[in-house]
C-alpha atoms as a PDB file:
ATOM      1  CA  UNK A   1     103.489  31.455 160.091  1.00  0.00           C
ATOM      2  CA  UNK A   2     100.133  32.707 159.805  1.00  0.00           C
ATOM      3  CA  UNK A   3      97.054  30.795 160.400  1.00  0.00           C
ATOM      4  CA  UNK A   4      93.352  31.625 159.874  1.00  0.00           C
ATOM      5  CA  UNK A   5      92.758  33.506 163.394  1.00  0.00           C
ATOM      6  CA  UNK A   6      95.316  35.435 162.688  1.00  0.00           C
ATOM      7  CA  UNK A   7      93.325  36.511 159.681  1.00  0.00           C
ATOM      8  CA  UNK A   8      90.005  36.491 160.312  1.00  0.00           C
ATOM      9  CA  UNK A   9      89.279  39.866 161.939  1.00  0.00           C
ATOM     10  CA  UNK A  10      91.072  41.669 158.726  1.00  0.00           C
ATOM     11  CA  UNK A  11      89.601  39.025 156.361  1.00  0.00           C
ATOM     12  CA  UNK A  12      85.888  40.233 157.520  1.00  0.00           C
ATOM     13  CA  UNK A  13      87.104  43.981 157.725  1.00  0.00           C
ATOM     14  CA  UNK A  14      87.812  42.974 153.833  1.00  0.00           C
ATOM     15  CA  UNK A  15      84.845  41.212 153.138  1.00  0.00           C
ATOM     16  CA  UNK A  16      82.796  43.991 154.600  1.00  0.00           C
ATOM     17  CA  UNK A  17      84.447  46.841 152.852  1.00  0.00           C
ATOM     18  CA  UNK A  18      84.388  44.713 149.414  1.00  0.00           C
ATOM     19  CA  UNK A  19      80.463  44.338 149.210  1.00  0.00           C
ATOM     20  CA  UNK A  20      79.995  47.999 150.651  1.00  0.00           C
ATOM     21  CA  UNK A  21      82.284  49.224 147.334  1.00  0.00           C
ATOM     22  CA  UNK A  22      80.622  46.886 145.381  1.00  0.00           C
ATOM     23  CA  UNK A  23      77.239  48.399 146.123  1.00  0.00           C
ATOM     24  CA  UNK A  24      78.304  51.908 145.719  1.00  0.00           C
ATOM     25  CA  UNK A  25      79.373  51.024 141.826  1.00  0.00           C
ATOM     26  CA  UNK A  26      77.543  52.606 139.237  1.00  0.00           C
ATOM     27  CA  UNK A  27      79.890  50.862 136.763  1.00  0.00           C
ATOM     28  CA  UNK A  28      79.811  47.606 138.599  1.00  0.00           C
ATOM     29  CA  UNK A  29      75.547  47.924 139.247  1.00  0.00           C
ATOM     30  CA  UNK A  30      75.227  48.040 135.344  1.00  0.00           C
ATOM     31  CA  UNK A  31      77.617  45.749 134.194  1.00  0.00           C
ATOM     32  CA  UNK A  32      76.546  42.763 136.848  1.00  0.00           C
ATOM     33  CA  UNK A  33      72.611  43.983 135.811  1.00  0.00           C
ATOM     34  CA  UNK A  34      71.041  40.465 135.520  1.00  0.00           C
ATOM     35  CA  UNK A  35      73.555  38.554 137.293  1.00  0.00           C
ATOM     36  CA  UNK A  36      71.839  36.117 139.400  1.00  0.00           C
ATOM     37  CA  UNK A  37      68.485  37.269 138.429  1.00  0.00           C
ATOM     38  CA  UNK A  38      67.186  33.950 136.628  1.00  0.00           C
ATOM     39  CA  UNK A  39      70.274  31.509 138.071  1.00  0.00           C
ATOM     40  CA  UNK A  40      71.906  31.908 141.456  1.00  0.00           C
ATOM     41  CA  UNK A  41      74.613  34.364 141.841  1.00  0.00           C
ATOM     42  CA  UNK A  42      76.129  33.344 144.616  1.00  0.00           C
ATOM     43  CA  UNK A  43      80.387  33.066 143.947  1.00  0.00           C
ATOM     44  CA  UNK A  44      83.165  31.066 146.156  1.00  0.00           C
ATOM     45  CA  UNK A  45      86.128  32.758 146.579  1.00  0.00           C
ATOM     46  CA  UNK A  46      89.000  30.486 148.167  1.00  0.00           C
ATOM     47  CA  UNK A  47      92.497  32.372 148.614  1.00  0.00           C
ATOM     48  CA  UNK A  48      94.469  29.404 149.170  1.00  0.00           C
ATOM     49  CA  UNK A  49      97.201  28.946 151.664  1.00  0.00           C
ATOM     50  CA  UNK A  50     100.930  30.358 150.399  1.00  0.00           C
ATOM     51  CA  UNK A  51     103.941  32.234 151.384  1.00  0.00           C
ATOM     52  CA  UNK A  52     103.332  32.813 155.540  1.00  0.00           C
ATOM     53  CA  UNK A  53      99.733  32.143 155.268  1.00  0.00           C
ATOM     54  CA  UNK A  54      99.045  28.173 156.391  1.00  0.00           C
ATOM     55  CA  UNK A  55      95.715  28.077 155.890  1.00  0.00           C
ATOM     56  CA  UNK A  56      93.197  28.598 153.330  1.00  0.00           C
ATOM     57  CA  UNK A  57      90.365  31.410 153.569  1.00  0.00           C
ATOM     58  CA  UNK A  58      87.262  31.567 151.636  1.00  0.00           C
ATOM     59  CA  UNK A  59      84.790  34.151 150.932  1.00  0.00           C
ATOM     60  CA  UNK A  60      81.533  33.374 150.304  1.00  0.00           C
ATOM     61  CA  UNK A  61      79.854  36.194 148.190  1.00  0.00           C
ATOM     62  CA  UNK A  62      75.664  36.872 146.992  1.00  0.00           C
ATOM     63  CA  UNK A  63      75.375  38.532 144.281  1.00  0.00           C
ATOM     64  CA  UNK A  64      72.316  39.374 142.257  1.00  0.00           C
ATOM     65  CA  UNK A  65      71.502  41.968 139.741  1.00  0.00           C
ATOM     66  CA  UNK A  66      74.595  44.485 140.442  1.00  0.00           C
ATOM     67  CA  UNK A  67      74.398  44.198 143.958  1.00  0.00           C
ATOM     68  CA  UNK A  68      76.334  42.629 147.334  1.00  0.00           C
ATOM     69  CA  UNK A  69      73.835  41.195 149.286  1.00  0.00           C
ATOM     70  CA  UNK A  70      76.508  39.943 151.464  1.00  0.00           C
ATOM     71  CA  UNK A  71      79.690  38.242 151.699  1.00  0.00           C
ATOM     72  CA  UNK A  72      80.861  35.462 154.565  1.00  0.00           C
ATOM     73  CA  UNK A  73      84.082  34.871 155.245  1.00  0.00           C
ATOM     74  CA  UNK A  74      84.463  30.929 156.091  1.00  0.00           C
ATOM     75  CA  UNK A  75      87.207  29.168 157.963  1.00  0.00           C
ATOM     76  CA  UNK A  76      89.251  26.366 156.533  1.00  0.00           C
ATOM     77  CA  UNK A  77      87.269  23.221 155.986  1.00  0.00           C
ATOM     78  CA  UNK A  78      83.534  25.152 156.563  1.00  0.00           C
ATOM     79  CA  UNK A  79      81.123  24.762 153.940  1.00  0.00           C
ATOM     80  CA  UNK A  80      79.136  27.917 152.112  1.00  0.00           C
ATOM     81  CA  UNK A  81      75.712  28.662 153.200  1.00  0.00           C
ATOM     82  CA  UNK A  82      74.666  26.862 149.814  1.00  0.00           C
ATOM     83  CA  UNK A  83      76.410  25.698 146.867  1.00  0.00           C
ATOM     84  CA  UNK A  84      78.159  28.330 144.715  1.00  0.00           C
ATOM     85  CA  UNK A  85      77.326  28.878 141.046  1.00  0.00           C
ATOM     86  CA  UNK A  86      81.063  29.589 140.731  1.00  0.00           C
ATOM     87  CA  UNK A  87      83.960  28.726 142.572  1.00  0.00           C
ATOM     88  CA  UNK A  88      87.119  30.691 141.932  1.00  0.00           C
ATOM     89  CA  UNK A  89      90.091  28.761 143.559  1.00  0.00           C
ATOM     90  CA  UNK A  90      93.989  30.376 143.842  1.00  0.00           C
ATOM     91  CA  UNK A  91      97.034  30.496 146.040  1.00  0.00           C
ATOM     92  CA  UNK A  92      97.369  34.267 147.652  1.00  0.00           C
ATOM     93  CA  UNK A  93      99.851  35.085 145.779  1.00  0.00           C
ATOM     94  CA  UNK A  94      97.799  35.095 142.728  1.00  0.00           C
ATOM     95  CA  UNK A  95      94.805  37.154 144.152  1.00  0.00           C
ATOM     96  CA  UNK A  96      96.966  39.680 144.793  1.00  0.00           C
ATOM     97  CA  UNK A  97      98.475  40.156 141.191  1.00  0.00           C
ATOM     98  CA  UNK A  98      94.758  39.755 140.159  1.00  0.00           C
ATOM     99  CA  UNK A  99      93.850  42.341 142.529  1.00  0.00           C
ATOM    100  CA  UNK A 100      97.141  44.591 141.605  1.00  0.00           C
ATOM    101  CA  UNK A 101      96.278  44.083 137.646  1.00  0.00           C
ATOM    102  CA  UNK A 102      99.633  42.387 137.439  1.00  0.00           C
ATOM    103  CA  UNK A 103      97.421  39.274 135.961  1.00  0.00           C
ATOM    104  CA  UNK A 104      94.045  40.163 133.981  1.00  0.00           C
ATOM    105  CA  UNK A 105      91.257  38.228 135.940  1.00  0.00           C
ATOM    106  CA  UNK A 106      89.810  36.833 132.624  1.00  0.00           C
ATOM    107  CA  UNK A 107      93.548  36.021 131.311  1.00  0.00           C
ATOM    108  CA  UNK A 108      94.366  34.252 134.598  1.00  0.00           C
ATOM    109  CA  UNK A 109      91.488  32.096 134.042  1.00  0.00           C
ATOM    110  CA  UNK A 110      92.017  30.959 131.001  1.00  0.00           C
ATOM    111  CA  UNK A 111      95.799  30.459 131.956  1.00  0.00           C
ATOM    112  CA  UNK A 112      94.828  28.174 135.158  1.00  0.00           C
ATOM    113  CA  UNK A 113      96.130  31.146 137.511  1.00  0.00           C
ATOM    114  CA  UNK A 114      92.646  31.099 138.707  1.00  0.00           C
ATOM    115  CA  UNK A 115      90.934  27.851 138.952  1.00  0.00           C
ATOM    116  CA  UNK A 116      86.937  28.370 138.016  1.00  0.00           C
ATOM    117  CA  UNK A 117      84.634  25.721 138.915  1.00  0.00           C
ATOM    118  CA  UNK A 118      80.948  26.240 137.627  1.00  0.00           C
ATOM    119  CA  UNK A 119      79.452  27.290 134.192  1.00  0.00           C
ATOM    120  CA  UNK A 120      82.099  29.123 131.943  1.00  0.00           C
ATOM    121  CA  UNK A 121      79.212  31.203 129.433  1.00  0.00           C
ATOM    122  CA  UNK A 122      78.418  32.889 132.625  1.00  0.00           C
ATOM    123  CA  UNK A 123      81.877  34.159 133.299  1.00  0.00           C
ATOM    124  CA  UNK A 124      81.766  35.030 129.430  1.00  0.00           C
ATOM    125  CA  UNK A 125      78.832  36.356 128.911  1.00  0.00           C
ATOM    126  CA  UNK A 126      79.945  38.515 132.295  1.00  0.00           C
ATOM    127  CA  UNK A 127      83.219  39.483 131.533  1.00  0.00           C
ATOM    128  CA  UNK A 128      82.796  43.005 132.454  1.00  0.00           C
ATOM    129  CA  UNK A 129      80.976  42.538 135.766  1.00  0.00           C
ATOM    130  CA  UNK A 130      84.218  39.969 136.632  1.00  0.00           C
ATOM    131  CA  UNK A 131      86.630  42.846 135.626  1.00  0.00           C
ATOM    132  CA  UNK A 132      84.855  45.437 137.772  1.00  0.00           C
ATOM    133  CA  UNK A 133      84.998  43.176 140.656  1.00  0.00           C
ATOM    134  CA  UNK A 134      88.715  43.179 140.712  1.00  0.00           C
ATOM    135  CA  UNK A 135      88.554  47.091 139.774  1.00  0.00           C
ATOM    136  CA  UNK A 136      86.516  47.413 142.864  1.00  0.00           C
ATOM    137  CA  UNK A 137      88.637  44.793 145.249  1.00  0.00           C
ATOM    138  CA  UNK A 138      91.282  47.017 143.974  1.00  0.00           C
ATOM    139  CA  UNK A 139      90.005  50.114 145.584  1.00  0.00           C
ATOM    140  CA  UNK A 140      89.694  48.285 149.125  1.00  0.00           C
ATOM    141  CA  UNK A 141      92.317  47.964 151.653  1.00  0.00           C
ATOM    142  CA  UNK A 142      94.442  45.537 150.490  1.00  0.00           C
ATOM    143  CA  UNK A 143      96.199  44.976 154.330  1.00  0.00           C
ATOM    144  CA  UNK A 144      94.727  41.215 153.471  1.00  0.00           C
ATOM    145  CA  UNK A 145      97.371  40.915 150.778  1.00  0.00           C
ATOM    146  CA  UNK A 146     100.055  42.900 151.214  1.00  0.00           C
ATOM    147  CA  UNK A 147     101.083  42.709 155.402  1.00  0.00           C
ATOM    148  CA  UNK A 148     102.755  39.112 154.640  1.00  0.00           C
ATOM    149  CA  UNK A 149     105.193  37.435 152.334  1.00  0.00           C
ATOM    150  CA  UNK A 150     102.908  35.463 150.013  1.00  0.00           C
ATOM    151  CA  UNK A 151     105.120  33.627 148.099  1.00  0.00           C
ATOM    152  CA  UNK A 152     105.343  32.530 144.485  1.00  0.00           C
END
């Protein structure tokens, strides 16, 4: 089984290539333009536990206006720097069909695949800066969610 130290080196290596991609988007820059300009942009990410992996991760990201200004991977149980505008709760194994387009981020929403806390007309009125994200998260390396059985 797989716990959060185990993790935690590959989760940052993640996190850190995620907002780097993110900022080198032309697609994803004009699409997230505004986000977080007049409200906070700041998004909670928590991959829950499933398959080998025991415990859950989180990722902690600040956005504003079509850029990364960071993302923080947090430990099970650790709070986020602040409150999130949005938190988007899942079990692993349904990041990674998000992330392999196997489930349509805005689809898996709606379905309860992904479990959104926070205002739903930003996600809407977003749509296309929440699809780039996964378009981008696609482009990463995916080590995070492909190296173990995940379940489901």
């Amino acid at each position: 089984m797989v716990k959060f130290a185990d993790l935690e080196e590959m989760a940052k290596a993640w996190a850190d290539e995620f907002g780097n991609a993110l900022n080198a988007s032309e697609t994803y820059a004009s699409v997230a333009a505004g986000w977080g300009v007049d409200f906070d942009g700041s998004m909670l990410f928590i991959f829950e536990a499933s398959g080998e992996i025991e415990e859950d991760i989180g990722a902690f990201l600040d956005l504003q206006d079509g850029k990364c200004l960071g993302i923080t991977v947090l430990p099970p149980g650790e709070d986020p720097p602040r409150p999130p505008t949005l938190t988007i709760r899942a079990p692993m194994y349904n990041w990674k069909k998000v992330i392999f387009k196997e489930l349509d981020v805005v689809g898996a929403i709606m379905q309860g695949k992904l479990a959104l806390t926070g205002d739903m007309t930003l996600v809407m009125r977003y749509t296309r800066a929440a699809v780039e994200l996964v378009n981008v998260a696609e482009q990463t390396n995916t080590a995070m969610f492909t190296q173990f059985d995940l379940g489901g």
